[in-house]
Protein backbone atom coordinates (compact mmCIF):
# COMPACT_ATOMS: atom_id res chain seq x y z
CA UNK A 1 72.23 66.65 42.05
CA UNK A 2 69.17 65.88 44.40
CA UNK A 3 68.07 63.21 41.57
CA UNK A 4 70.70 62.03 41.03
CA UNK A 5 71.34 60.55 44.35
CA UNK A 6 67.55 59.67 44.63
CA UNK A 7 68.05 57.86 41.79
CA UNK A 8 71.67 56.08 42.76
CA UNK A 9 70.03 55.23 46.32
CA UNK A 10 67.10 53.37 44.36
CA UNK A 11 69.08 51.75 42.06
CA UNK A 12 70.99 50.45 45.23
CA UNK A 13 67.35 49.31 47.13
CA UNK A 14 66.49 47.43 43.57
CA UNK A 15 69.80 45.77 44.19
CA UNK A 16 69.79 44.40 46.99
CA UNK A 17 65.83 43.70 46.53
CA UNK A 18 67.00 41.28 43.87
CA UNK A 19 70.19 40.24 45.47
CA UNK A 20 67.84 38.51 48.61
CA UNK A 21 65.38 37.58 46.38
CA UNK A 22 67.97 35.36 44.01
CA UNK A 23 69.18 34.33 47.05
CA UNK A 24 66.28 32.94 48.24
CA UNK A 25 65.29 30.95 45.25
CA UNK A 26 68.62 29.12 45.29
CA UNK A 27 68.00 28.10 48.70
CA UNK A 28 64.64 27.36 48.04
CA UNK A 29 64.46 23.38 47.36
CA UNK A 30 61.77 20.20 47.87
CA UNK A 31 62.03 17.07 46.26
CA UNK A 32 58.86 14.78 45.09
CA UNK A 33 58.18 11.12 43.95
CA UNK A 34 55.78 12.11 41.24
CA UNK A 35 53.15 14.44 43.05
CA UNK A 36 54.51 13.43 46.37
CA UNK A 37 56.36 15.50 48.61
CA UNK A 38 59.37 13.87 50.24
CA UNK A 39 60.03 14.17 53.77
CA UNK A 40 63.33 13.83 56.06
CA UNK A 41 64.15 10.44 56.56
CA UNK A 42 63.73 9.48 52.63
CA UNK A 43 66.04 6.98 51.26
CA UNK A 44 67.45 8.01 48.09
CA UNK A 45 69.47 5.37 46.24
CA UNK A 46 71.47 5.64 43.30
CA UNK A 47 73.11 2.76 41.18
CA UNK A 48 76.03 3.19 38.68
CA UNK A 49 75.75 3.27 34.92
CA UNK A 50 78.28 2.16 32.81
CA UNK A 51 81.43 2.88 35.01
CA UNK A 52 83.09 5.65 37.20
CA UNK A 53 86.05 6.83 36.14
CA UNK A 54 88.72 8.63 38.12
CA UNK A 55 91.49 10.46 36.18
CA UNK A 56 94.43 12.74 36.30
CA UNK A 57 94.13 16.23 36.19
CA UNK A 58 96.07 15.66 32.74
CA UNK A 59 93.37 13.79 31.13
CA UNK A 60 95.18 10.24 32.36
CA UNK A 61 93.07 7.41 33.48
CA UNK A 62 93.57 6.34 37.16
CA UNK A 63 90.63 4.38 37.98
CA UNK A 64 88.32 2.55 36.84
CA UNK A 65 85.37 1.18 38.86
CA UNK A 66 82.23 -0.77 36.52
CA UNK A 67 79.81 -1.08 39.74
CA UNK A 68 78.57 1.62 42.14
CA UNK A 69 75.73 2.69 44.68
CA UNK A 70 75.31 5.43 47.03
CA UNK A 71 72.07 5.37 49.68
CA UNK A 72 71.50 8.92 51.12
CA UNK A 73 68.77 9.42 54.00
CA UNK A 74 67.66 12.52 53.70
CA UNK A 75 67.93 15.20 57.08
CA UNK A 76 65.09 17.24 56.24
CA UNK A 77 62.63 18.02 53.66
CA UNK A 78 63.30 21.36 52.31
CA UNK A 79 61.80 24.54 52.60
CA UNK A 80 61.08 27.73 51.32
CA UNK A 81 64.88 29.12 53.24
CA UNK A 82 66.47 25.90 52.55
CA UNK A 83 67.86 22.79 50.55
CA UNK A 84 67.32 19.21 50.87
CA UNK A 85 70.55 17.82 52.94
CA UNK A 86 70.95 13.94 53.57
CA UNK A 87 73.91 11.74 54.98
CA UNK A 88 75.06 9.19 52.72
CA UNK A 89 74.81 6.05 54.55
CA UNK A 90 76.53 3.80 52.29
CA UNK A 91 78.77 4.81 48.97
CA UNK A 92 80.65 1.51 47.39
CA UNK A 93 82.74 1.28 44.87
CA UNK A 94 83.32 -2.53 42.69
CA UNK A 95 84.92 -4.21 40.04
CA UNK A 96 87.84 -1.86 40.27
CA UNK A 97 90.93 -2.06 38.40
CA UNK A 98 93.13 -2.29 42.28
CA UNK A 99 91.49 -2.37 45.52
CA UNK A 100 89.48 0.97 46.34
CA UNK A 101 87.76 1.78 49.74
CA UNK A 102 85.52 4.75 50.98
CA UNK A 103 86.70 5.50 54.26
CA UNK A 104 84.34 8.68 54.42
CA UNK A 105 80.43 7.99 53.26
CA UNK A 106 80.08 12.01 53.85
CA UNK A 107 76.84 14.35 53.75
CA UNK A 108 75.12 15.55 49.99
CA UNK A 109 73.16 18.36 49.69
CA UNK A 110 70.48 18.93 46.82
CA UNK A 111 69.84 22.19 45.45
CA UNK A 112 67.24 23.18 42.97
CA UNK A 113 67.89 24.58 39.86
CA UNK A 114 65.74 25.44 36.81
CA UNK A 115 62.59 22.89 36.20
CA UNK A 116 62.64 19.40 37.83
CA UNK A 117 66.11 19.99 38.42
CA UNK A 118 68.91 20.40 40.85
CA UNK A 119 72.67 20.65 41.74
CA UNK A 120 74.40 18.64 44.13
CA UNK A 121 77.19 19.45 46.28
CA UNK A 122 79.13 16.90 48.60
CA UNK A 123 80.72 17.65 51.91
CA UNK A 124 83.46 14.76 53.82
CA UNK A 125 83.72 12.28 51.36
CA UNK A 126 86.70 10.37 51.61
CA UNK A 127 88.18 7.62 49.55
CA UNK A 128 91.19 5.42 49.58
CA UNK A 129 93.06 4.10 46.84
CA UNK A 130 95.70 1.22 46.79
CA UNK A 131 97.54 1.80 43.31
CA UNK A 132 100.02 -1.17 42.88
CA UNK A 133 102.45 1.62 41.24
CA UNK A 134 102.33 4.43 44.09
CA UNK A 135 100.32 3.00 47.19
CA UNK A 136 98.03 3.92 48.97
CA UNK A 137 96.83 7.61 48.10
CA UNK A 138 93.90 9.21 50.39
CA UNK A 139 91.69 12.14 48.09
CA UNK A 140 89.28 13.82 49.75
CA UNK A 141 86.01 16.33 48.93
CA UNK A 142 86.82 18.61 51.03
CA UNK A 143 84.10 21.13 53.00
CA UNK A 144 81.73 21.71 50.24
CA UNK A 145 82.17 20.23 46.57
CA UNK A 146 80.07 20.59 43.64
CA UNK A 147 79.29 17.02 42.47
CA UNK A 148 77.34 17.51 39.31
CA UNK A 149 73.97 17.89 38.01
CA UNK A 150 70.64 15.65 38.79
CA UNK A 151 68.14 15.66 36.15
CA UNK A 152 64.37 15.35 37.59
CA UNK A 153 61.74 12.99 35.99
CA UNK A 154 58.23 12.95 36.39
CA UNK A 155 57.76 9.98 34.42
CA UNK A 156 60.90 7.81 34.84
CA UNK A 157 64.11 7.23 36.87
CA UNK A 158 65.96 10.48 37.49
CA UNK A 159 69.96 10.90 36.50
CA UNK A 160 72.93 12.42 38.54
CA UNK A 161 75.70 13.18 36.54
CA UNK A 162 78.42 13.60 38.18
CA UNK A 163 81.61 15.81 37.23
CA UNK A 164 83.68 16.44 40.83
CA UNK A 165 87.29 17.38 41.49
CA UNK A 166 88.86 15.34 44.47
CA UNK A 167 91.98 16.41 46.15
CA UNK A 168 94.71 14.44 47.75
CA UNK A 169 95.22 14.26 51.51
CA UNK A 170 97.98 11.50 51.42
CA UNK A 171 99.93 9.63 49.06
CA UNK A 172 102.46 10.25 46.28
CA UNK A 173 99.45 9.84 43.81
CA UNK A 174 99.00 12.96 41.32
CA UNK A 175 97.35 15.90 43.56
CA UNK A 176 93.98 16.07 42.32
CA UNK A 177 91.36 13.67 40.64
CA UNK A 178 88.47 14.12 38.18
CA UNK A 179 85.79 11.81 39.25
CA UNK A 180 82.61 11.37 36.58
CA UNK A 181 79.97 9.35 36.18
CA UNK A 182 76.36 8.56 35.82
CA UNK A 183 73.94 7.25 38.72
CA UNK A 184 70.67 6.12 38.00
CA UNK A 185 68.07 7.36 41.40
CA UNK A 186 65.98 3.69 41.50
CA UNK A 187 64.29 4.71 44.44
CA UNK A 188 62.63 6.74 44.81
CA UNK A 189 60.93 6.32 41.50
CA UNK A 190 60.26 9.91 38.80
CA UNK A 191 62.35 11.86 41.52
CA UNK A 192 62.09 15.88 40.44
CA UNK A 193 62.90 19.01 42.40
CA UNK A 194 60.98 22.33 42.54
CA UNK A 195 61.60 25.72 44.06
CA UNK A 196 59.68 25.57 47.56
C-alpha cells in the first residue's frame, strides 16, 4: 500500500511538472525579421490576398471584400512568460460588395507554435455592415478569438491565414459569421516566431 501511494503522489508531481512546463512554452513567444529580434513598438503590416470573405454559418456568402490591410504596433517584445501583444492601429476593409466599416481596430496577440510559427488570437474587434437586404448588422470578436494561423519565413514574406468566427451584437443579420482569408506580413520582411 506504502508504494502504491509513493508511486500515485509521483505520478501526480510528474504531472503537474509537465502541466507548468507546457504551459510555459505556450506562453513563451519572440518574433524576428530574419536574425533580428523585434522589439515593442514594431509595426507589423499585413495586406490582403485575393479577397476576404464573410459567410453564414450555413456555408452562404455574405461578404465579399477584394482589398484589405491591418497595421499592428506591437506592446512588447515577448518573453520567456509571455506572448507578443500589439494594438491594431488601422484594419480597412475595400472594394466590398455594400458599404462595410470597422468601428473597433481591437488588440492581436501572437503566440508561438511549432517552428517559425504562431497562432493568433484577436480581442475587441468590431465591424459594421450595411446589407441593402437587412441593414445595418454590428458582429463583434468578442474577449479573446482565435484568428488563424501565421506561417513564419526566414527567407520571404510570412502568411496569416485567417479562419475566425464573428458574432452579432446588433442587427437582424444571421447570428454568427465565418470570416477567412489570407494576409500577406510586407513589413516586416521573413517575419518568424520562436519559443523565447
Amino acid at each position: 500500500m506504502r508504494n502504491l501511494k509513493t508511486f500515485v503522489l509521483a505520478a501526480l508531481a510528474a504531472l503537474a511538472v509537465a502541466i507548468s512546463v507546457g504551459l510555459g512554452s505556450a506562453a513563451a513567444t519572440e518574433l524576428y525579421s530574419g536574425a533580428t529580434t523585434l522589439g515593442a513598438g514594431t509595426e507589423i503590416v499585413f495586406s490582403q490576398k485575393g479577397s476576404s470573405l464573410f459567410s453564414t454559418t450555413e456555408g452562404s456568402s455574405f461578404q465579399t471584400c477584394t482589398i484589405s490591410e491591418l497595421v499592428v504596433k506591437t506592446s512588447n517584445a515577448g518573453s520567456s512568460t509571455e506572448t507578443v501583444k500589439g494594438t491594431a492601429n488601422r484594419y480597412t476593409l475595400e472594394g466590398c460588395l455594400f458599404p462595410t466599416i470597422t468601428v473597433e481596430t481591437g488588440e492581436v496577440e501572437i503566440h508561438w507554435s511549432t517552428g517559425g510559427n504562431a497562432i493568433i488570437t484577436t480581442k475587441g474587434f468590431k465591424v459594421l455592415f450595411s446589407s441593402p437586404l437587412l441593414g445595418n448588422c454590428t458582429y463583434t470578436g468578442g474577449t479573446v478569438t482565435t484568428a488563424g494561423t501565421l506561417t513564419g519565413s526566414t527567407s520571404e514574406n510570412a502568411t496569416w491565414d485567417v479562419n475566425a468566427v464573428l458574432t452579432r451584437e446588433s442587427g437582424l443579420c444571421s447570428s454568427s459569421l465565418k470570416w477567412t482569408t489570407t494576409y500577406k506580413i510586407t513589413k516586416p520582411t521573413r517575419l518568424h516566431g520562436t519559443a523565447s
